[in-house]
PDB file of N, CA and C in Angstrom:
ATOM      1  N   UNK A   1       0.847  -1.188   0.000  1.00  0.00           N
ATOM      2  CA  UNK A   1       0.000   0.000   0.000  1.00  0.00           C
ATOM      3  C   UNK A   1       0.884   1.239   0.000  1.00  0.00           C
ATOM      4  N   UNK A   2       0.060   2.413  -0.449  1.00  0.00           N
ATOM      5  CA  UNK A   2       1.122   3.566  -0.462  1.00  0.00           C
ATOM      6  C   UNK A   2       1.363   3.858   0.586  1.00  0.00           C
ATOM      7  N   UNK A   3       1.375   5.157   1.068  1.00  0.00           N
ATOM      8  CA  UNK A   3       1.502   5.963   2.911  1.00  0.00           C
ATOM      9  C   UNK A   3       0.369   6.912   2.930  1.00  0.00           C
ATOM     10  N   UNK A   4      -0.326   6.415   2.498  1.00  0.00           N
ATOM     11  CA  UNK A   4      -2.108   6.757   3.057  1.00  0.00           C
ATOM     12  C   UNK A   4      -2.805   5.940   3.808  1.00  0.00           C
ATOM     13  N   UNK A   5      -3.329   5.967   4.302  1.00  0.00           N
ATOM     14  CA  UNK A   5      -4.292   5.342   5.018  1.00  0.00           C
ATOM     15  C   UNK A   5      -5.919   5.878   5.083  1.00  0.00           C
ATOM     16  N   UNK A   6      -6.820   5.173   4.698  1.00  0.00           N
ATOM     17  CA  UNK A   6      -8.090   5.681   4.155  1.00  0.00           C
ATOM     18  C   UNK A   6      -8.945   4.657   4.742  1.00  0.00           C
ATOM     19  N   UNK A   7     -10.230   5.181   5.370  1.00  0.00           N
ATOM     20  CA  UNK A   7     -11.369   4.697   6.081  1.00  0.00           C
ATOM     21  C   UNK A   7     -12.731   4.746   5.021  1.00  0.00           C
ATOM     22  N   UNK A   8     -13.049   3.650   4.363  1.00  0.00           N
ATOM     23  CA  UNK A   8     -14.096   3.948   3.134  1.00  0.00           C
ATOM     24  C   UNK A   8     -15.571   3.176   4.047  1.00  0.00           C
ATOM     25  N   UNK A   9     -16.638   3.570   3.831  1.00  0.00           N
ATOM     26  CA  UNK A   9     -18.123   2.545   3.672  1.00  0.00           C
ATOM     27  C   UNK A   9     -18.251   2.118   2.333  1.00  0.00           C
ATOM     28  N   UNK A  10     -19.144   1.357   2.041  1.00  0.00           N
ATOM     29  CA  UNK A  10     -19.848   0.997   0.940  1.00  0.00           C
ATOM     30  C   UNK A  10     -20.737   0.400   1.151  1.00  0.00           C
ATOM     31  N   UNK A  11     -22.092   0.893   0.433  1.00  0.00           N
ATOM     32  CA  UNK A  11     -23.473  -0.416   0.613  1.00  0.00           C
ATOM     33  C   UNK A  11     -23.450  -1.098  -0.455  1.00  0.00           C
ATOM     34  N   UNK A  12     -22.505  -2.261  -1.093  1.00  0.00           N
ATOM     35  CA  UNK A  12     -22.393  -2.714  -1.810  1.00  0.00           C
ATOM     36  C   UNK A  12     -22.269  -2.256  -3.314  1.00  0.00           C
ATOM     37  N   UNK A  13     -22.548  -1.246  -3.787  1.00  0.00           N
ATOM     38  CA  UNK A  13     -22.306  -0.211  -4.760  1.00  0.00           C
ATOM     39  C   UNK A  13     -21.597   0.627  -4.841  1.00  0.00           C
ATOM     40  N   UNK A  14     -21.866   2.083  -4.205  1.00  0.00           N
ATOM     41  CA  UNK A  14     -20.795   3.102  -3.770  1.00  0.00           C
ATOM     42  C   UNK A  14     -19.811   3.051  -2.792  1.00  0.00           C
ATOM     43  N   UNK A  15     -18.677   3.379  -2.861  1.00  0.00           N
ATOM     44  CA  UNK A  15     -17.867   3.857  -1.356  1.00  0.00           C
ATOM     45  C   UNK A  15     -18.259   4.974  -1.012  1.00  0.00           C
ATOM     46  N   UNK A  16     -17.829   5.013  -0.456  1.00  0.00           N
ATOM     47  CA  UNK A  16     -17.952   6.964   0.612  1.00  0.00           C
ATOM     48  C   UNK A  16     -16.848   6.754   1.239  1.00  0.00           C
ATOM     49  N   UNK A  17     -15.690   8.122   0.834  1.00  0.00           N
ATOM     50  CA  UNK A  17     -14.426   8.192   1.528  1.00  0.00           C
ATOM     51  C   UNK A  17     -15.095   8.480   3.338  1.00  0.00           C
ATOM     52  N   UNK A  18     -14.213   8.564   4.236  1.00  0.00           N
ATOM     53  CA  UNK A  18     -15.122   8.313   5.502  1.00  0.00           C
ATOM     54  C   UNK A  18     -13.267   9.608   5.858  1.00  0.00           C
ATOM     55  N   UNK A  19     -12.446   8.673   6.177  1.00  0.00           N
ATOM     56  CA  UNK A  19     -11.105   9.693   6.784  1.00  0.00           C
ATOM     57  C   UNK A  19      -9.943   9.262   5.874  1.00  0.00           C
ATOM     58  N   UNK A  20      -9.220  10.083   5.248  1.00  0.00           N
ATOM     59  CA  UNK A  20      -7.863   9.840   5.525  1.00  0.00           C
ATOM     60  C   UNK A  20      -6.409  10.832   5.563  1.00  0.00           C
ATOM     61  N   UNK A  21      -5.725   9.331   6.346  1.00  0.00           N
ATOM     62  CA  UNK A  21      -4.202   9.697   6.836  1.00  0.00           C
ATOM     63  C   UNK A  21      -3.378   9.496   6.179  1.00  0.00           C
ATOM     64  N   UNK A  22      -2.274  10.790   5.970  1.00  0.00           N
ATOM     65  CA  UNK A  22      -1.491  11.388   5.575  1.00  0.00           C
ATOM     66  C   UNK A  22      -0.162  10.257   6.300  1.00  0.00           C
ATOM     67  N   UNK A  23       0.350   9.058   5.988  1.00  0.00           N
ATOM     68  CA  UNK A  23       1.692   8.544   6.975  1.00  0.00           C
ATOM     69  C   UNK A  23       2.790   8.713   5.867  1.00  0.00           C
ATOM     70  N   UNK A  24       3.317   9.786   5.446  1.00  0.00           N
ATOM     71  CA  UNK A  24       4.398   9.639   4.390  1.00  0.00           C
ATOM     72  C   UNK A  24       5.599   9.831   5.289  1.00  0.00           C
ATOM     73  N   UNK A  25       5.809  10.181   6.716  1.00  0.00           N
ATOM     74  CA  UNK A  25       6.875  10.005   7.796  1.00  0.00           C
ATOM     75  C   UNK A  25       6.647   9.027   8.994  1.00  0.00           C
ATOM     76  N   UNK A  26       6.472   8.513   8.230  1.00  0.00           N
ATOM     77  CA  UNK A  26       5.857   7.464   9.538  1.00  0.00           C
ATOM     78  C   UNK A  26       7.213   6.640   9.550  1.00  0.00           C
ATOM     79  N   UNK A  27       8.108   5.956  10.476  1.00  0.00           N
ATOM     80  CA  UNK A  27       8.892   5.493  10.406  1.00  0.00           C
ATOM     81  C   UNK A  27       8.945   3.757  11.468  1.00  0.00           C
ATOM     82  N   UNK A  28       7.674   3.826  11.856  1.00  0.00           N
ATOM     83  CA  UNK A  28       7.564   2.357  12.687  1.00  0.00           C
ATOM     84  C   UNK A  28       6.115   2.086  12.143  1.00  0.00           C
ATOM     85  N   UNK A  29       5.549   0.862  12.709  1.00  0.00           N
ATOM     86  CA  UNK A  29       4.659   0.310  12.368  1.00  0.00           C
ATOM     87  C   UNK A  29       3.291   1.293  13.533  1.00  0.00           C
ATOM     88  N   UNK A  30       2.423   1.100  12.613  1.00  0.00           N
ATOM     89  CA  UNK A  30       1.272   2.301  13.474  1.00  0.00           C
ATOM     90  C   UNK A  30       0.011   1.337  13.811  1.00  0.00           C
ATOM     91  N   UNK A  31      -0.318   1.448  14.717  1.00  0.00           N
ATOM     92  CA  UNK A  31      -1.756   1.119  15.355  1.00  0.00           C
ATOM     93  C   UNK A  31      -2.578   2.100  15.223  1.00  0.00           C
ATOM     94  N   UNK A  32      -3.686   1.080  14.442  1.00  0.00           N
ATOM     95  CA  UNK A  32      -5.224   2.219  14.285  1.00  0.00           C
ATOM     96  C   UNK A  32      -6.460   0.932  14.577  1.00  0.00           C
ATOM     97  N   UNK A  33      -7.753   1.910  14.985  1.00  0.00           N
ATOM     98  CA  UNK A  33      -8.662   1.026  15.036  1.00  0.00           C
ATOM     99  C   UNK A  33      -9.578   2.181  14.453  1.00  0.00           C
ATOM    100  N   UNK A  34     -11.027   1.381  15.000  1.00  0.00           N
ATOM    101  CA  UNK A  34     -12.444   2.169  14.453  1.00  0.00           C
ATOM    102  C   UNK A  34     -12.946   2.770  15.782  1.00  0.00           C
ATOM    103  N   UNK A  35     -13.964   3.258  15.940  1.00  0.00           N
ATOM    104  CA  UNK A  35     -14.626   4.019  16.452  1.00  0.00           C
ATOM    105  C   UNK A  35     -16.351   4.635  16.671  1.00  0.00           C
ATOM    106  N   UNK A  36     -16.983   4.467  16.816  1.00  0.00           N
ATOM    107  CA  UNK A  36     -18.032   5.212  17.147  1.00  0.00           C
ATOM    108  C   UNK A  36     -18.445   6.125  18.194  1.00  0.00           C
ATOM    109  N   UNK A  37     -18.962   7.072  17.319  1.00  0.00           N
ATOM    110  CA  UNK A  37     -19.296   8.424  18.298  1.00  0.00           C
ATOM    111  C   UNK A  37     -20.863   8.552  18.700  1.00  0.00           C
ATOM    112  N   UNK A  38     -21.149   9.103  19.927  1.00  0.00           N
ATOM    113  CA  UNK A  38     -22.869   9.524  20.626  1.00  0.00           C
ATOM    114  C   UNK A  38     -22.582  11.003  20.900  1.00  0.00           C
ATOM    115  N   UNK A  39     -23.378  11.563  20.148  1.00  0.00           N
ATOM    116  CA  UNK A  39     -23.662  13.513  20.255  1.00  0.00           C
ATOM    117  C   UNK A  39     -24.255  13.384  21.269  1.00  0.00           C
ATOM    118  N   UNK A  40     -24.132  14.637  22.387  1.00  0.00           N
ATOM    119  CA  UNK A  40     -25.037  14.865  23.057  1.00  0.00           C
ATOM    120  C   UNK A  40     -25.477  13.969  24.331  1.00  0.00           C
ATOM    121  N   UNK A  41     -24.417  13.347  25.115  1.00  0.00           N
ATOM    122  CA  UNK A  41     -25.087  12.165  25.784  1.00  0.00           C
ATOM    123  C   UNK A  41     -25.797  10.964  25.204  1.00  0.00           C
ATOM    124  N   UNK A  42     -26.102  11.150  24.263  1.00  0.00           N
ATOM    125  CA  UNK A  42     -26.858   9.848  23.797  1.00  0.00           C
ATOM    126  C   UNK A  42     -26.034   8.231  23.933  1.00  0.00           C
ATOM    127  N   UNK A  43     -26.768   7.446  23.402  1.00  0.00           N
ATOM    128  CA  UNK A  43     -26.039   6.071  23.473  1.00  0.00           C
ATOM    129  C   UNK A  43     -26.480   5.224  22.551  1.00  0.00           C
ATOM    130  N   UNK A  44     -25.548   4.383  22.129  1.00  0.00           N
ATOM    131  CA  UNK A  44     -25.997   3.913  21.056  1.00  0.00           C
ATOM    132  C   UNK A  44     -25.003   2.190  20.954  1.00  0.00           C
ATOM    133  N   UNK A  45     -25.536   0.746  20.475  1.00  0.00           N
ATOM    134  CA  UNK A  45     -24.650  -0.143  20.051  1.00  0.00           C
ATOM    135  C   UNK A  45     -23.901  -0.287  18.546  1.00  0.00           C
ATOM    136  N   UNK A  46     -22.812   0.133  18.477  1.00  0.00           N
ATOM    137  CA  UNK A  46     -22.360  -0.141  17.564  1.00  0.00           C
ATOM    138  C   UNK A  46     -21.767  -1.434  17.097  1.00  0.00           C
ATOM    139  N   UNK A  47     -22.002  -1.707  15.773  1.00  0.00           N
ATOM    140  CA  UNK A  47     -21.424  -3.101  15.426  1.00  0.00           C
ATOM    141  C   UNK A  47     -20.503  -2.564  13.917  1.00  0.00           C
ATOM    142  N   UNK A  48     -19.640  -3.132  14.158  1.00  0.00           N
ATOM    143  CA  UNK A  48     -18.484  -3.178  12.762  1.00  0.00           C
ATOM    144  C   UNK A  48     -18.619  -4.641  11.940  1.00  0.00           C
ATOM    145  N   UNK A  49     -18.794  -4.687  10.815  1.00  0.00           N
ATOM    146  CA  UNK A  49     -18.632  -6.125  10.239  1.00  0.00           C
ATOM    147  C   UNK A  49     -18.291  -6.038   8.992  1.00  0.00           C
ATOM    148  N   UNK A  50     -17.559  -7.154   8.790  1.00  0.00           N
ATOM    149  CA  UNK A  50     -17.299  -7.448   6.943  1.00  0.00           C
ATOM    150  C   UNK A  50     -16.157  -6.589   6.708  1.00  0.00           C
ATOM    151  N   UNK A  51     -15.213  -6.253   7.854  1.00  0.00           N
ATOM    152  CA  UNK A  51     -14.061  -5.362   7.538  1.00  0.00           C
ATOM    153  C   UNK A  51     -12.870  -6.178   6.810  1.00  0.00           C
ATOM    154  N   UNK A  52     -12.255  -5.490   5.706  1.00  0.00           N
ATOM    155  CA  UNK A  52     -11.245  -5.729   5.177  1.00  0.00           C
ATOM    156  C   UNK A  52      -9.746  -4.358   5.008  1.00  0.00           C
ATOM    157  N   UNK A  53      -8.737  -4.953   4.821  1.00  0.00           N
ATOM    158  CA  UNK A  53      -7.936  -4.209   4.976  1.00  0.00           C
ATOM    159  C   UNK A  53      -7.379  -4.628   3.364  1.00  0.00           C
ATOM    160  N   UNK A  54      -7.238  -3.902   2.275  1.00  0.00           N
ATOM    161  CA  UNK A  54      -7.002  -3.524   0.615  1.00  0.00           C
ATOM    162  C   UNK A  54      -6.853  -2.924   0.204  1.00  0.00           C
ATOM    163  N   UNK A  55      -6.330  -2.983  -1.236  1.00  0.00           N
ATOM    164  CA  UNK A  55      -5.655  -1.594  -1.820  1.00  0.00           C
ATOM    165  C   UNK A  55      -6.774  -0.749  -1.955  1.00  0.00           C
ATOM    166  N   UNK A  56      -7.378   0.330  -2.399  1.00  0.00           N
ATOM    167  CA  UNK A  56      -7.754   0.821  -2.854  1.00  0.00           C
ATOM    168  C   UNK A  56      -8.785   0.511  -4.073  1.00  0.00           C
ATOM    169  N   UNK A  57     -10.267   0.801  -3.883  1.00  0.00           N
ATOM    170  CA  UNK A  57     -11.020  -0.169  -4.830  1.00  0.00           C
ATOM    171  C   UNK A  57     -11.964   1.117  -5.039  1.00  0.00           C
ATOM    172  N   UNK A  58     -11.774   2.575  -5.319  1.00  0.00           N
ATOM    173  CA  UNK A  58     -12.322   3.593  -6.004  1.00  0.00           C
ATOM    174  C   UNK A  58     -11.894   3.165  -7.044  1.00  0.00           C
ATOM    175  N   UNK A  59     -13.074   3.579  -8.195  1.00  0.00           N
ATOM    176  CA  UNK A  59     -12.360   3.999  -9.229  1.00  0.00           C
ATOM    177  C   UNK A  59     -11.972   4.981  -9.528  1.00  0.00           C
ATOM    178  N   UNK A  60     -10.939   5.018 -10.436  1.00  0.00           N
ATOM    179  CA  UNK A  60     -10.125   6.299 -11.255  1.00  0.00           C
ATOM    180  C   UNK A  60     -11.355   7.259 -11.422  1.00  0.00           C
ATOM    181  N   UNK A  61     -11.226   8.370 -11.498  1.00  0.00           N
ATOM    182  CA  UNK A  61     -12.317   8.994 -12.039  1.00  0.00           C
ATOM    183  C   UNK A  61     -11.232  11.179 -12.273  1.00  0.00           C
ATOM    184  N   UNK A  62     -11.867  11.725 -12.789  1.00  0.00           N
ATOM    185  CA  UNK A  62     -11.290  12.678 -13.156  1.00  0.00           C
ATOM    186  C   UNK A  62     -12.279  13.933 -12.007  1.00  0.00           C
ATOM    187  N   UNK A  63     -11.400  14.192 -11.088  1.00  0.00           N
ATOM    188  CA  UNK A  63     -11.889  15.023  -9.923  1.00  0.00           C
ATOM    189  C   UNK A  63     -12.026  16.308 -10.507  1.00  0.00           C
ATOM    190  N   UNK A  64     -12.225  17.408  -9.033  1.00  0.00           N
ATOM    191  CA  UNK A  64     -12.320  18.892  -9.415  1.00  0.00           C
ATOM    192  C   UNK A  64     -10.850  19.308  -9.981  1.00  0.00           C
ATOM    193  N   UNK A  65     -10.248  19.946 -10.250  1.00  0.00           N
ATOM    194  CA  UNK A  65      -8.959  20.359 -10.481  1.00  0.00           C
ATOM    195  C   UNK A  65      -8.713  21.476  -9.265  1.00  0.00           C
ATOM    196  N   UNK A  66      -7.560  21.416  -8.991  1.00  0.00           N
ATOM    197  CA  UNK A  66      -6.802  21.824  -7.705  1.00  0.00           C
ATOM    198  C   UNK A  66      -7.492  24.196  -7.995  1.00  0.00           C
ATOM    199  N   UNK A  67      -7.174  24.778  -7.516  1.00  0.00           N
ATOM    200  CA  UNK A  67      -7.436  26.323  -8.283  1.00  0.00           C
ATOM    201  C   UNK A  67      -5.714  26.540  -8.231  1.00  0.00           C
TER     202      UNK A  67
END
């Protein structure tokens, strides 16, 4: 993989970029996990499933151009 690190969803069709990290100085091995957040006091069960760790499975596509 390159020195990005990228957090995607997909409902079986689209992705949706979700976060990503910038590790182009990273010089040891890095620990990351997932997360869920509750606004406001609330509470909530979260479940994670069907996670994989892969290259990159956007397609190519021709973005905004930089200004």
């Amino acid at each position: 993989m390159n020195n990005n690190l990228q957090s995607e969803v997909q409902d079986g069709n689209l992705y949706q970029q979700m976060r990503i990290c910038h590790m182009f100085k990273a010089t040891e091995n890095i620990k990351f996990g997932i997360y869920a957040c509750s606004p406001e006091n609330s509470s909530f069960k979260a479940i994670f499933t069907d996670m994989e760790m892969s290259e990159c499975k956007w397609p190519a596509h021709e973005g905004q151009q930089p200004d």
